[in-house]
C-alpha atoms as a PDB file:
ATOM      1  CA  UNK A   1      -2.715 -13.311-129.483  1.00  0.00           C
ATOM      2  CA  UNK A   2       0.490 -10.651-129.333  1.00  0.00           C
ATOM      3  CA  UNK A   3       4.018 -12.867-130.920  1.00  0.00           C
ATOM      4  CA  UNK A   4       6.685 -11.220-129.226  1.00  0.00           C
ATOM      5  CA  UNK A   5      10.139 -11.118-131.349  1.00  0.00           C
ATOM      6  CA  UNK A   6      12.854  -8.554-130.339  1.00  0.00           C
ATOM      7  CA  UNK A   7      16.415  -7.961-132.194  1.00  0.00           C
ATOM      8  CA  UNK A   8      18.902  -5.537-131.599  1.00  0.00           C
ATOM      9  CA  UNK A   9      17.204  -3.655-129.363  1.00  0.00           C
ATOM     10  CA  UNK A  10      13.729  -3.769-131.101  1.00  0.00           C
ATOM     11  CA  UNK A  11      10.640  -5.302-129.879  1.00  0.00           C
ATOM     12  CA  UNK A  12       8.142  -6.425-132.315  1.00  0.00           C
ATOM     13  CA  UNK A  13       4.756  -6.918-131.125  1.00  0.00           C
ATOM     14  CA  UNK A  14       2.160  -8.630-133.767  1.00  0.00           C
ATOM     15  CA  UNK A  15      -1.580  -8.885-133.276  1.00  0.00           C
ATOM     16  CA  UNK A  16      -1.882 -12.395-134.265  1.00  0.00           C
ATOM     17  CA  UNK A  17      -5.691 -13.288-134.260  1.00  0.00           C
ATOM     18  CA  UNK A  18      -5.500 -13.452-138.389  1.00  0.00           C
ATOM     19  CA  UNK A  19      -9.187 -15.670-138.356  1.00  0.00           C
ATOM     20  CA  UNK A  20     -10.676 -12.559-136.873  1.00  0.00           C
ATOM     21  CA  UNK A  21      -8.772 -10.355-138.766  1.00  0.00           C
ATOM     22  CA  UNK A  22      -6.894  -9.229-135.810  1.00  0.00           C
ATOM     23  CA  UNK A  23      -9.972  -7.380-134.614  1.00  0.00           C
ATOM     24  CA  UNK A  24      -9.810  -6.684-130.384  1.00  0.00           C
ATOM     25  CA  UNK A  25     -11.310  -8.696-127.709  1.00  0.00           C
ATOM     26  CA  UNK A  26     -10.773  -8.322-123.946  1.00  0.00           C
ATOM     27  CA  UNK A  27      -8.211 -10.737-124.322  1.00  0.00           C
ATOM     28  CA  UNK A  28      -6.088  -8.790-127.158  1.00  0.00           C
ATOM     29  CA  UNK A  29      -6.807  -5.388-125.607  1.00  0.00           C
ATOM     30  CA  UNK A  30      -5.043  -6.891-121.983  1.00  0.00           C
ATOM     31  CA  UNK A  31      -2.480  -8.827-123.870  1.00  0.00           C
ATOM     32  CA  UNK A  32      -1.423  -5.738-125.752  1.00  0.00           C
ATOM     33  CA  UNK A  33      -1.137  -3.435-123.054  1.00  0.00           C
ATOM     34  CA  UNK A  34       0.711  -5.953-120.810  1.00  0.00           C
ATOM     35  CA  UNK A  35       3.134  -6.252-123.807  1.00  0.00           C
ATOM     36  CA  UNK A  36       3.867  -2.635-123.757  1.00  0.00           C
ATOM     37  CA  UNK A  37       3.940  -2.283-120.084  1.00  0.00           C
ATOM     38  CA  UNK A  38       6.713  -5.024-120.325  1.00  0.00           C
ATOM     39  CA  UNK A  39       8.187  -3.433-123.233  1.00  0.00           C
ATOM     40  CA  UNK A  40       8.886   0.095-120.966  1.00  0.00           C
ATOM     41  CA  UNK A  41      10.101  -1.908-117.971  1.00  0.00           C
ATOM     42  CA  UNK A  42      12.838  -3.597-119.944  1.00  0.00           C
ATOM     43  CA  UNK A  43      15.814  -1.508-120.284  1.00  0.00           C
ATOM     44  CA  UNK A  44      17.107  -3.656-123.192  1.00  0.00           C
ATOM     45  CA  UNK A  45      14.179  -2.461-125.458  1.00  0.00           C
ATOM     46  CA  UNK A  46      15.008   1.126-127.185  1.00  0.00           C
ATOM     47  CA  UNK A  47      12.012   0.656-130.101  1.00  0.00           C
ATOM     48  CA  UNK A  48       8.562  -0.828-130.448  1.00  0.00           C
ATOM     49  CA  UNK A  49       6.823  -1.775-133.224  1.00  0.00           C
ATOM     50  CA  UNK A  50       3.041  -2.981-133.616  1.00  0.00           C
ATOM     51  CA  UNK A  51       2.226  -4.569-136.519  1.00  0.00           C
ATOM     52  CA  UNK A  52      -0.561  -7.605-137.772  1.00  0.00           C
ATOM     53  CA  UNK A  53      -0.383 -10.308-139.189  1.00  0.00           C
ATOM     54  CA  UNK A  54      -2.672 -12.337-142.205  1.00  0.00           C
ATOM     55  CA  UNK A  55      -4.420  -9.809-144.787  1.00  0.00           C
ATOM     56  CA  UNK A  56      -5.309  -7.319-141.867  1.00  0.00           C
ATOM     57  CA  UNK A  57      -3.125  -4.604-139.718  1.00  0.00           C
ATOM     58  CA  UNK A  58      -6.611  -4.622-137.397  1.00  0.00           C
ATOM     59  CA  UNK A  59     -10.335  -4.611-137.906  1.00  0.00           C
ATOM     60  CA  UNK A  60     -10.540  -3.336-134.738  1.00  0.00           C
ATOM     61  CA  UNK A  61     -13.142  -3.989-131.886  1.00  0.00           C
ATOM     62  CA  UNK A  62     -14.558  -7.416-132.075  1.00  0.00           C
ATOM     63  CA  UNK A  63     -18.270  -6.731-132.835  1.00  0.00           C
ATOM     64  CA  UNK A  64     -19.449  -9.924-131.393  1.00  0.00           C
ATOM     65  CA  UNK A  65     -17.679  -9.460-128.150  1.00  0.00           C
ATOM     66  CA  UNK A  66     -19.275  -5.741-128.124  1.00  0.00           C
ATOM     67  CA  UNK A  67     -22.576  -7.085-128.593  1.00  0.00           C
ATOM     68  CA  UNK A  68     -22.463  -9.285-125.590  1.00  0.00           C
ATOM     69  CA  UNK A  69     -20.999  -6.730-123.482  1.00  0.00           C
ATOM     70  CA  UNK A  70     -23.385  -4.546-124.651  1.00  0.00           C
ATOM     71  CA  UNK A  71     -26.324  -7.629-123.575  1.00  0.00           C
ATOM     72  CA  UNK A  72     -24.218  -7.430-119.968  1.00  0.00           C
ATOM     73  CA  UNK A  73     -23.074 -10.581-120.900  1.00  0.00           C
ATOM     74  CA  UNK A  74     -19.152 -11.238-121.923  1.00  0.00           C
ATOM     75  CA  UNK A  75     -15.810 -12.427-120.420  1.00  0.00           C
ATOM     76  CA  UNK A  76     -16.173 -11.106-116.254  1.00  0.00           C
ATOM     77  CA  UNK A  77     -14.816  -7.688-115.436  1.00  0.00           C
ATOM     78  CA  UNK A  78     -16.946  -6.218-118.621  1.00  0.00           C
ATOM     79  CA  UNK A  79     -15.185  -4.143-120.663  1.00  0.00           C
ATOM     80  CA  UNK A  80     -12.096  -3.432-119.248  1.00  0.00           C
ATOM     81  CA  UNK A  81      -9.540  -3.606-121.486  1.00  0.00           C
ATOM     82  CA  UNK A  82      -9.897  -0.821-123.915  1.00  0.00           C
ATOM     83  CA  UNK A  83      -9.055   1.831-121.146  1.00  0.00           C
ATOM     84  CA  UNK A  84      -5.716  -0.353-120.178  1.00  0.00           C
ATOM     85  CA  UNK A  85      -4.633  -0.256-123.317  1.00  0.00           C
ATOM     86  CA  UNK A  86      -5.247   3.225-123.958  1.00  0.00           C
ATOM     87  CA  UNK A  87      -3.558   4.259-120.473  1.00  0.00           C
ATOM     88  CA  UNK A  88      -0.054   1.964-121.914  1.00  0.00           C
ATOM     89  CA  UNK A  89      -0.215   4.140-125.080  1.00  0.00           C
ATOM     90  CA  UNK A  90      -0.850   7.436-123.410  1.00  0.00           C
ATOM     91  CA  UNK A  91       2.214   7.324-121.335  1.00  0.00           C
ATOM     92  CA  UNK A  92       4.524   4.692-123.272  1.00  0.00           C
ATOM     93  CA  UNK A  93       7.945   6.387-122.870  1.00  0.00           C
ATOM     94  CA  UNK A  94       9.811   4.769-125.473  1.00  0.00           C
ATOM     95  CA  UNK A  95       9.839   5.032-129.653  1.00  0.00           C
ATOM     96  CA  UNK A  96       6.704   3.281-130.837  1.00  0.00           C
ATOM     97  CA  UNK A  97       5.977   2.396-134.332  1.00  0.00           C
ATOM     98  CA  UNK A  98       3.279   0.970-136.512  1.00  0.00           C
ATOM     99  CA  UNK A  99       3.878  -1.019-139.677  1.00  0.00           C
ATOM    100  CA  UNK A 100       0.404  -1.007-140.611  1.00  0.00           C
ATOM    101  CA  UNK A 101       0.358  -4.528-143.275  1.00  0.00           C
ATOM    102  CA  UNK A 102      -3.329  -4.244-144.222  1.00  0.00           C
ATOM    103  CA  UNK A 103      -6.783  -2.794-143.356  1.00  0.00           C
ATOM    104  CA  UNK A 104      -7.086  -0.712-139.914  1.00  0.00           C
ATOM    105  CA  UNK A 105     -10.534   0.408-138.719  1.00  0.00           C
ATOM    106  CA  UNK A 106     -12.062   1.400-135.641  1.00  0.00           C
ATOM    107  CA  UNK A 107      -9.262   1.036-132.947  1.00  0.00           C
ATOM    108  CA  UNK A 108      -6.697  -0.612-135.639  1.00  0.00           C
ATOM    109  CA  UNK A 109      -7.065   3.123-137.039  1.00  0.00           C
ATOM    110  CA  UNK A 110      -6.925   5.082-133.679  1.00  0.00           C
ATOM    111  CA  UNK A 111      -4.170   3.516-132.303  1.00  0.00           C
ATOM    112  CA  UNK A 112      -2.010   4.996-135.009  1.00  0.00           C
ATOM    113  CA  UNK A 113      -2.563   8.503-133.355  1.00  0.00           C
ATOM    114  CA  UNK A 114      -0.633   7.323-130.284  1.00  0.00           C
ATOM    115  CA  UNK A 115       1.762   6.071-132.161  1.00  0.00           C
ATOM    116  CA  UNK A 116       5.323   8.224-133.190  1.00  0.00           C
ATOM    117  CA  UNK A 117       5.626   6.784-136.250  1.00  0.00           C
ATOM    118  CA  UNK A 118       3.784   4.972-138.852  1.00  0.00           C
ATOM    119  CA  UNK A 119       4.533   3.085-141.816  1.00  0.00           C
ATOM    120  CA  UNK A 120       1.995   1.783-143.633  1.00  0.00           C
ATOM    121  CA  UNK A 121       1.399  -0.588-147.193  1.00  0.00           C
ATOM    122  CA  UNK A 122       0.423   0.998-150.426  1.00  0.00           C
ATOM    123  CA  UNK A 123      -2.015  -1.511-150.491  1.00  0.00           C
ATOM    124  CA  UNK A 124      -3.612  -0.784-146.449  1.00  0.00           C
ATOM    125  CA  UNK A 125      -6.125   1.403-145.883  1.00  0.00           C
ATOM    126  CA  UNK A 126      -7.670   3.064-142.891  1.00  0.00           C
ATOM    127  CA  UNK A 127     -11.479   3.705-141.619  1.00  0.00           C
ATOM    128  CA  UNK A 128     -13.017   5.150-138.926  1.00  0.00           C
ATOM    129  CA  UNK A 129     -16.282   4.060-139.343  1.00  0.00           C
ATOM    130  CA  UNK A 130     -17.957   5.120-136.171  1.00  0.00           C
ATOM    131  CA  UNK A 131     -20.969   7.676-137.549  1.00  0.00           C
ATOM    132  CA  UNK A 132     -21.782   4.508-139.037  1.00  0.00           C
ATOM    133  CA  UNK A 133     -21.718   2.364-136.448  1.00  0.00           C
ATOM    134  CA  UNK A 134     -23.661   4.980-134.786  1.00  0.00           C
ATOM    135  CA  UNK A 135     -21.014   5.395-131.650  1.00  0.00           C
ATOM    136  CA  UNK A 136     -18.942   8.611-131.000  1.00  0.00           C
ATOM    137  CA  UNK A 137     -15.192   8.147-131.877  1.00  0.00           C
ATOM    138  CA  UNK A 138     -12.961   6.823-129.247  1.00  0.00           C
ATOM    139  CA  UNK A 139      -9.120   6.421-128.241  1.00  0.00           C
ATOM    140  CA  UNK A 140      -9.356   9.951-128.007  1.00  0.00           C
ATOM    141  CA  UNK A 141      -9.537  10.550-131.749  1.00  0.00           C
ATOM    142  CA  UNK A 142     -11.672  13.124-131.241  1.00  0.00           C
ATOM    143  CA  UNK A 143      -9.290  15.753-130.484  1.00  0.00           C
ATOM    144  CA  UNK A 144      -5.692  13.890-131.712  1.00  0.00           C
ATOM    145  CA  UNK A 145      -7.636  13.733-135.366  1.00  0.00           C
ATOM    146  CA  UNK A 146      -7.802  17.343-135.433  1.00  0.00           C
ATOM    147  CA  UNK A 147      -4.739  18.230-133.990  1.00  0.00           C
ATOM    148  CA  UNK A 148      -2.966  15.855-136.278  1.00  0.00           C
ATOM    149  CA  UNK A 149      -4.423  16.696-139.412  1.00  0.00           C
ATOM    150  CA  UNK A 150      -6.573  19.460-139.219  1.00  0.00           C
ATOM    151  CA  UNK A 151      -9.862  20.229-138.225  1.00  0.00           C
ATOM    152  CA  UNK A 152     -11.931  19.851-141.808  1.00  0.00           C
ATOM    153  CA  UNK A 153     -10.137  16.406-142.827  1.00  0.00           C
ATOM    154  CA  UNK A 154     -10.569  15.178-139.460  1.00  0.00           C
ATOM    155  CA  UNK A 155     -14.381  16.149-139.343  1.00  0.00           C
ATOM    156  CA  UNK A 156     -14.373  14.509-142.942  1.00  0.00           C
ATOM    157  CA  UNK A 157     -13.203  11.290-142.368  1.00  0.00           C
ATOM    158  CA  UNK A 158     -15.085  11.143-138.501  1.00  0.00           C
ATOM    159  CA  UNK A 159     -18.240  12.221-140.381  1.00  0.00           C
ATOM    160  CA  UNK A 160     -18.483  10.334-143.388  1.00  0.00           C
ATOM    161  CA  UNK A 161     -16.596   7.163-142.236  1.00  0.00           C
ATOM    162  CA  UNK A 162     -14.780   6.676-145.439  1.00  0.00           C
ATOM    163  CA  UNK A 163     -11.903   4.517-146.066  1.00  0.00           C
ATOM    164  CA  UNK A 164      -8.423   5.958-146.587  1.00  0.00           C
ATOM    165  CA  UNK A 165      -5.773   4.421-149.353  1.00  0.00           C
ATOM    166  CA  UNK A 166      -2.519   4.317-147.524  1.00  0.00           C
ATOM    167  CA  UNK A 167      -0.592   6.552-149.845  1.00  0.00           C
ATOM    168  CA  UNK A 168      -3.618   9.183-148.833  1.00  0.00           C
ATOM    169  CA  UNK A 169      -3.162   8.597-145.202  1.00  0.00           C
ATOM    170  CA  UNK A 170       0.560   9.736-145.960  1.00  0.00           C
ATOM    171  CA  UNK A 171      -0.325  13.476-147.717  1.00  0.00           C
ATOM    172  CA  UNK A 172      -2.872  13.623-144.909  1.00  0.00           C
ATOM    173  CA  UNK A 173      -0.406  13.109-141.814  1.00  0.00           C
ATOM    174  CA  UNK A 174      -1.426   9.944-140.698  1.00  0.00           C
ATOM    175  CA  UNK A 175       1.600   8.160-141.706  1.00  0.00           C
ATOM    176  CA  UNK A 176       5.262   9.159-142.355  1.00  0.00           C
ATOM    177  CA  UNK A 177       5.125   6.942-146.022  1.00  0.00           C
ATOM    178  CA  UNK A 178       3.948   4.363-147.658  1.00  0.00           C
ATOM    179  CA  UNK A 179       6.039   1.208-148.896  1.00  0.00           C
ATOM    180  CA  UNK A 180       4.721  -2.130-151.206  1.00  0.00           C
ATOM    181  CA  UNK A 181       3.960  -4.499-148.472  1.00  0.00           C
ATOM    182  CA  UNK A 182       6.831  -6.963-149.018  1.00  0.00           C
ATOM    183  CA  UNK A 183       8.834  -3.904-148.120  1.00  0.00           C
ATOM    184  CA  UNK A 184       7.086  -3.190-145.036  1.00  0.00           C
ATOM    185  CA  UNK A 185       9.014  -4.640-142.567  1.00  0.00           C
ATOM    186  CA  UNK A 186      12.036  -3.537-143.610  1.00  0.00           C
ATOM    187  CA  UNK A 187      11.026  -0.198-143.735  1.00  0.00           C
ATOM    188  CA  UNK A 188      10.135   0.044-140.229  1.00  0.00           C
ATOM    189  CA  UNK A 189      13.121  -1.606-138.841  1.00  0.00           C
ATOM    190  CA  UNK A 190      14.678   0.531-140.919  1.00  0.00           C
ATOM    191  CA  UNK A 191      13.521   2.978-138.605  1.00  0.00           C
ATOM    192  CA  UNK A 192      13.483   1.515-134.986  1.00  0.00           C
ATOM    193  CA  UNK A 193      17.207   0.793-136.230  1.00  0.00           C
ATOM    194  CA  UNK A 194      18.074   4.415-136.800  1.00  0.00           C
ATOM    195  CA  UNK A 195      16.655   5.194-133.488  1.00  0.00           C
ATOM    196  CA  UNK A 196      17.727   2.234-131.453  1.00  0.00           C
ATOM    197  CA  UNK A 197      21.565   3.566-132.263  1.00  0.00           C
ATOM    198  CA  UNK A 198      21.165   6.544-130.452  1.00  0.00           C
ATOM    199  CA  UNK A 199      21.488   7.161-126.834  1.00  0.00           C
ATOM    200  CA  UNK A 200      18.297   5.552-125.288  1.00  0.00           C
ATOM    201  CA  UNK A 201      18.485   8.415-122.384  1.00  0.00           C
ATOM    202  CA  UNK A 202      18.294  11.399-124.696  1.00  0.00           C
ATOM    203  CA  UNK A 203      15.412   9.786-127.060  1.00  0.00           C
ATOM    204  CA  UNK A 204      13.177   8.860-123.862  1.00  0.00           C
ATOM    205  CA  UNK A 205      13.805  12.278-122.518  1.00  0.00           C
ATOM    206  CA  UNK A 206      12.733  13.745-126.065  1.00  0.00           C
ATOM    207  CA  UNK A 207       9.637  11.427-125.991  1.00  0.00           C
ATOM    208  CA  UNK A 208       8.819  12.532-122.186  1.00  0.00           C
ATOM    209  CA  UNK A 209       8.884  15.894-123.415  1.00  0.00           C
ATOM    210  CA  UNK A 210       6.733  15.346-126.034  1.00  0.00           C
ATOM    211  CA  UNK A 211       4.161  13.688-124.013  1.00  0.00           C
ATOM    212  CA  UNK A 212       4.211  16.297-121.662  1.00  0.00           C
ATOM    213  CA  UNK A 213       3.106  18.695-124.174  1.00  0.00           C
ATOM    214  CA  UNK A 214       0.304  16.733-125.640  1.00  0.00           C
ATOM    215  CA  UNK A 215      -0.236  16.623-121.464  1.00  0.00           C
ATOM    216  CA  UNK A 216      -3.630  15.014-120.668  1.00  0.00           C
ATOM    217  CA  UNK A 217      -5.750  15.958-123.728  1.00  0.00           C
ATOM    218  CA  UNK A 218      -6.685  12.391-125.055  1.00  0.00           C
ATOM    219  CA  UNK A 219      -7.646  11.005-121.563  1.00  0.00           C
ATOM    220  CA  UNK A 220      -9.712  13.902-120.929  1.00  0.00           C
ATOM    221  CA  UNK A 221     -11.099  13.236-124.814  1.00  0.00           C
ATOM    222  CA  UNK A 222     -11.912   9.636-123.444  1.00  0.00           C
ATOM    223  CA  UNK A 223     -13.960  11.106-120.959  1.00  0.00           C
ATOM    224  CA  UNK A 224     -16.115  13.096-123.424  1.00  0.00           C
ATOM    225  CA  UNK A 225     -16.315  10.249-125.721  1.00  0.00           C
ATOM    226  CA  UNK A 226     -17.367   7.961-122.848  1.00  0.00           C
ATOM    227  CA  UNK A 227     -20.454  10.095-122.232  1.00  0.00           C
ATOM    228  CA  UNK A 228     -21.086   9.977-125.972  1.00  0.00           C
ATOM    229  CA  UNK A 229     -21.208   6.498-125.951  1.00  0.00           C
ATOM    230  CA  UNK A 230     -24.134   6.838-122.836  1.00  0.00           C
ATOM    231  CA  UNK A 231     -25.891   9.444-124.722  1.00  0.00           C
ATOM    232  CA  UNK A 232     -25.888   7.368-127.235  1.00  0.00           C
ATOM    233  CA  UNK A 233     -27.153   4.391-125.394  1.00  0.00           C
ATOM    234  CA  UNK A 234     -23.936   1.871-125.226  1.00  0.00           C
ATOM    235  CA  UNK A 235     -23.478   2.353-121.815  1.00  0.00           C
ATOM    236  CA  UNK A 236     -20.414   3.784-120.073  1.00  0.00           C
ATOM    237  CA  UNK A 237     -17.751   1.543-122.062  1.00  0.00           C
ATOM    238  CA  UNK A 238     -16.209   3.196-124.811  1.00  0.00           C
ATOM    239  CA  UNK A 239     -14.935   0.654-127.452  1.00  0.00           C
ATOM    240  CA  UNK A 240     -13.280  -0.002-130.872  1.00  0.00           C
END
C-alpha cells in the first residue's frame, strides 16, 4: 500500500494502490499515518515526500469502502483511519512534501494543505468535489482553503467542485510550481535535498514554530466538518 524508499536523508513515501487509483481505504489511511509517525521518530530522516504512483497522485476516499461504512458494515473499528492520519499531518514536525504525479481529489487534494511544499505535474489536476458528493469538506479544508488562498477562490472551488489544471493550482497557492511529469521527481528531491543539507535542529524548530501558529485551527475545523457530515446524514465519520 505505502513503498517506503529513503536516500540521503529523504524518505519517500508512495501510495501504491495504482488499480484503485490510489484512492484511501482504512488500510491506506493507517498505513500512511504509521509511515509518518515512523518517519518523525527516526532521527536519520530530515525530509518527507508523498507522492503516487500509476496515472493518479490520489482519487481519494475509496467510495466503495464509504458506502459500506456508511451501511455499518466495513473492515471492524469503522472508520477510523481518516482522523489518524489527519492527527500525523497536523503535528508532523519535519519538512513534508508532495510531488503530486497525477489527479488528486477529495483527500488526495486536502492533504496538500498540510503539506509545506508541493510540486505538482503540468499534466495533474486537483478537485474537491464534495458539494457534489453532497458531504461538507473535510481534512479541515474548510478553514486552511481560505487561509491559503483566499476566501472567494476557496468558496469557488468548495462550491462548484471544479477541477484545477496544475499550472492553475500554482497562481492560486496550492502549489509552489509545476514541472512536466518526467521531471517530477527530480524536482522535489531537488527540494528535500536543499533542505536535508541544513541543520535538521534549526528546520524542525522553524516547522514547530510554524505549527504553533496555525495552533489548533484544522482540528477544531474537523470538528465542524464532522457535524456537517451528521447534518447531512453520513453519520459522525468524516471522510475523503
Amino acid at each position: 500500500m505505502i513503498h517506503v524508499a529513503n536516500h540521503d536523508h529523504i524518505r519517500t513515501l508512495t501510495l501504491d494502490r495504482p488499480e484503485a487509483r490510489n484512492a484511501f481505504d482504512q488500510e491506506q489511511y493507517h498505513a500512511l499515518a504509521a509511515q509518518l509517525a515512523a518517519a518523525a521518530a527516526d532521527d536519520d530522516v530530515r525530509v518527507v515526500i508523498i507522492t503516487g504512483t500509476g496515472p493518479s497522485f490520489s482519487a481519494g476516499q475509496d467510495l466503495k469502502e464509504m458506502a459500506l461504512l456508511a451501511a455499518g458494515q466495513g473492515p471492524s473499528g469503522g472508520a477510523t483511519g481518516f482522523p489518524a492520519l489527519l492527527e500525523q499531518l497536523e503535528s508532523f514536525g519535519k519538512p513534508l512534501i508532495a510531488a503530486v504525479n497525477g489527479s488528486a481529489t477529495g483527500i488526495g487534494a486536502t492533504i496538500l494543505l498540510h503539506c509545506d511544499i508541493v510540486v505538482i505535474a503540468d499534466s495533474a489536476r486537483l478537485r474537491m468535489p464534495f458539494a457534489e458528493l453532497g458531504v461538507p469538506p473535510e481534512a479541515g479544508s474548510s478553514v486552511l482553503l481560505p487561509v491559503s488562498i483566499g476566501w472567494q477562490r476557496a468558496a469557488e472551488l468548495l462550491f462548484t467542485a471544479r477541477w484545477v489544471p496544475g499550472t492553475e493550482a500554482v497562481s492560486l497557492g496550492l502549489a509552489l510550481r509545476s514541472v512536466p511529469l518526467g521531471d517530477l521527481p527530480a524536482a522535489a528531491c531537488a527540494i528535500a535535498v536543499d533542505i536535508a543539507r541544513h541543520s535538521p535542529a534549526a528546520v524542525q524548530v522553524a516547522k514547530r514554530l510554524m505549527l504553533a501558529g496555525r495552533g489548533t485551527a484544522s482540528a477544531l475545523a474537523r470538528e465542524r466538518e464532522n457535524l456537517g457530515f451528521v447534518e447531512l446524514g453520513f453519520g459522525g465519520a468524516s471522510s475523503g
